[in-house]
C-alpha atoms as a PDB file:
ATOM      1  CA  UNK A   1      18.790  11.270 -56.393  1.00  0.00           C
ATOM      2  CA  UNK A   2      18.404   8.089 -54.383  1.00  0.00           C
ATOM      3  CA  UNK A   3      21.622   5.266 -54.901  1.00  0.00           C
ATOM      4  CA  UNK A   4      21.341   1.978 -55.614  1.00  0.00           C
ATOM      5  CA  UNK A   5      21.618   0.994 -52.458  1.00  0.00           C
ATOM      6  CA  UNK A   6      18.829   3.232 -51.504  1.00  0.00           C
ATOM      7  CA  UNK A   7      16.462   1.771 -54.223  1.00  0.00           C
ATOM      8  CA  UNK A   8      17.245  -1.601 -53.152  1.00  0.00           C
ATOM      9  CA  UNK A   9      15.951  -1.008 -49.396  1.00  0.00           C
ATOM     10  CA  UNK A  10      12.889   0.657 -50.740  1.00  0.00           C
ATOM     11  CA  UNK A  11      11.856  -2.367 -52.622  1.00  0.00           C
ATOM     12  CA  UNK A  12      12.421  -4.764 -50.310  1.00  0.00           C
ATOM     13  CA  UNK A  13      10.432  -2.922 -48.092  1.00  0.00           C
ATOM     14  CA  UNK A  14       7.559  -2.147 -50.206  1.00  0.00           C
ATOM     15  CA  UNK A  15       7.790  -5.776 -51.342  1.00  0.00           C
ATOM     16  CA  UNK A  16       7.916  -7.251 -47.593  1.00  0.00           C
ATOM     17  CA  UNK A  17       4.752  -4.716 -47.037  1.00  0.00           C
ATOM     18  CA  UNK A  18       2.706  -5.942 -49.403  1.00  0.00           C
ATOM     19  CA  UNK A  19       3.296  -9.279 -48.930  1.00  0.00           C
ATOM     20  CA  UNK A  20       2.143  -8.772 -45.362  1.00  0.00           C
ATOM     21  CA  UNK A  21      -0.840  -6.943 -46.461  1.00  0.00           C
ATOM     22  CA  UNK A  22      -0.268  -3.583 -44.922  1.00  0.00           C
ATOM     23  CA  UNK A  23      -1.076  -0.143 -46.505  1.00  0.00           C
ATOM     24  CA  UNK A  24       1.241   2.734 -46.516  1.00  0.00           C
ATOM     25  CA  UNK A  25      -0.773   4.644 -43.929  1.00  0.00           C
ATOM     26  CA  UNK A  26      -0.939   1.400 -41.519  1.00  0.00           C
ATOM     27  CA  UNK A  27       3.161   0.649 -41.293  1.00  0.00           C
ATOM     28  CA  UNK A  28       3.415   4.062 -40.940  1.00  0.00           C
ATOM     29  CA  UNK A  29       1.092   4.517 -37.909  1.00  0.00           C
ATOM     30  CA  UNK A  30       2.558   1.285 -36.819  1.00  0.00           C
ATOM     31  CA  UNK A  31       5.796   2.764 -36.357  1.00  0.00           C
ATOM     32  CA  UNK A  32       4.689   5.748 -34.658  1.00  0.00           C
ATOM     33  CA  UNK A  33       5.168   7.895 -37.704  1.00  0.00           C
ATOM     34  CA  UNK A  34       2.558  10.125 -39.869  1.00  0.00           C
ATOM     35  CA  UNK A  35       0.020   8.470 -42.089  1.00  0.00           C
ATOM     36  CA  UNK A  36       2.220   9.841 -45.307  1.00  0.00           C
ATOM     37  CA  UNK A  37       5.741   8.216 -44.080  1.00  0.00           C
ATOM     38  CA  UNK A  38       6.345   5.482 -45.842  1.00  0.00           C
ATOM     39  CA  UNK A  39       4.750   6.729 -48.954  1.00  0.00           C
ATOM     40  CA  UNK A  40       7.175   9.274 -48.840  1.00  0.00           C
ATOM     41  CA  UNK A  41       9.897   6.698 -48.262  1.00  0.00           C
ATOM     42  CA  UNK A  42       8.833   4.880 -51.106  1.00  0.00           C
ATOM     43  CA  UNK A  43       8.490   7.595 -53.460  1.00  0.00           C
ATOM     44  CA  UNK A  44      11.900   8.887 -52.939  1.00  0.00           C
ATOM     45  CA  UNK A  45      10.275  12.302 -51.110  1.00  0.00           C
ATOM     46  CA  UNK A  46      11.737  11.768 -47.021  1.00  0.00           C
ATOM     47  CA  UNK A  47      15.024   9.982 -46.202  1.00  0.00           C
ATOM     48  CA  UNK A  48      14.569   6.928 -43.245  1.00  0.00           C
ATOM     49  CA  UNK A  49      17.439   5.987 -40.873  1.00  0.00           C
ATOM     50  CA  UNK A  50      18.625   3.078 -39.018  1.00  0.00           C
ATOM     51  CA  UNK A  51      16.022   3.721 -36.368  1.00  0.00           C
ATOM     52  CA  UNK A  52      13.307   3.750 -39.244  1.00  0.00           C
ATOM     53  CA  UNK A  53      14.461   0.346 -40.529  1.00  0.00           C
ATOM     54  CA  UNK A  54      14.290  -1.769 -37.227  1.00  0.00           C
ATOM     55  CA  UNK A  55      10.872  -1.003 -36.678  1.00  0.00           C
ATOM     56  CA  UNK A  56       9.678  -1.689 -40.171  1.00  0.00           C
ATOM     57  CA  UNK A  57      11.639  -5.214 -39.407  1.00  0.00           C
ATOM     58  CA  UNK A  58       9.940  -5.722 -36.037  1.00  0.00           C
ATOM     59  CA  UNK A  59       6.497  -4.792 -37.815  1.00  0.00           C
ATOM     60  CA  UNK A  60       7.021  -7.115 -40.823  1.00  0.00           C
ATOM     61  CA  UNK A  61       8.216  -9.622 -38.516  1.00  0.00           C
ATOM     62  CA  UNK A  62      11.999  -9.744 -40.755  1.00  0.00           C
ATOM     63  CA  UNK A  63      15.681  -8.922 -39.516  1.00  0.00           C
ATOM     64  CA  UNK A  64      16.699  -5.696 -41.564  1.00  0.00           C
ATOM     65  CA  UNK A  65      19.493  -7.348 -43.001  1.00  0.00           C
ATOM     66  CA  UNK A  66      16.773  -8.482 -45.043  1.00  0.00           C
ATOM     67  CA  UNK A  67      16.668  -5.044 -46.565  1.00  0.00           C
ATOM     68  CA  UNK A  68      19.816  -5.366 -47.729  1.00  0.00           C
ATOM     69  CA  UNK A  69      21.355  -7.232 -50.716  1.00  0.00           C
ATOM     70  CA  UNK A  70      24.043 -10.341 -50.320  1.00  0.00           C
ATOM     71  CA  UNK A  71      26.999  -8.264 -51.631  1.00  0.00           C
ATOM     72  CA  UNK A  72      28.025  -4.367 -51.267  1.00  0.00           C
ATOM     73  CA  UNK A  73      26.701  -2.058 -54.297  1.00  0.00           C
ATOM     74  CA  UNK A  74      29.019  -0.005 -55.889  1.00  0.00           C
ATOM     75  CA  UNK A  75      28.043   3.976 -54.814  1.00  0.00           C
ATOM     76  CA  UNK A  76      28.734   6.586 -58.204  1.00  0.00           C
ATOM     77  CA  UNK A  77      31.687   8.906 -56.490  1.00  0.00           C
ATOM     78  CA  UNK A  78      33.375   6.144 -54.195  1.00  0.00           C
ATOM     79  CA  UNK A  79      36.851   5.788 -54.565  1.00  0.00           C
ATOM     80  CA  UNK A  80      38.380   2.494 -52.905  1.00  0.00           C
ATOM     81  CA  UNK A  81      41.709   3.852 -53.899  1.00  0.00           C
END
């Protein structure tokens, strides 16, 4: 199961995608990865790293802090304590 913070980045990058205009398939090949990539990003199905997320934000033309969300998300099974 995917954590909030997880979702979050997922959105923001589907929503940054398609407000460029790019398919699936064509930010994948983009960033050197198989046609099914990002779909599987998106849909929960392959995990991304670091890596991953700089060159989505060099190919949507973003920083990838602007993947992330203002404030820390809690994470279910985090103690600060």
């Amino acid at each position: 199961m995917k954590s909030e913070i997880d979702i979050y980045v997922i959105k923001e990058v589907r929503k940054r995608r398609e407000a460029m205009g790019l398919s699936q398939e064509a930010l994948s090949y983009r960033i050197g990865r198989s046609a099914t990539f990002i779909g599987n990003v998106e849909s929960g199905k392959a995990k991304y790293s670091v890596t991953h997320l700089n060159m989505i934000a060099l190919v949507l033309k973003c920083s990838v802090r602007d993947f992330f969300p203002d404030k820390a998300m809690p994470v279910s099974g985090v103690s600060l304590m």
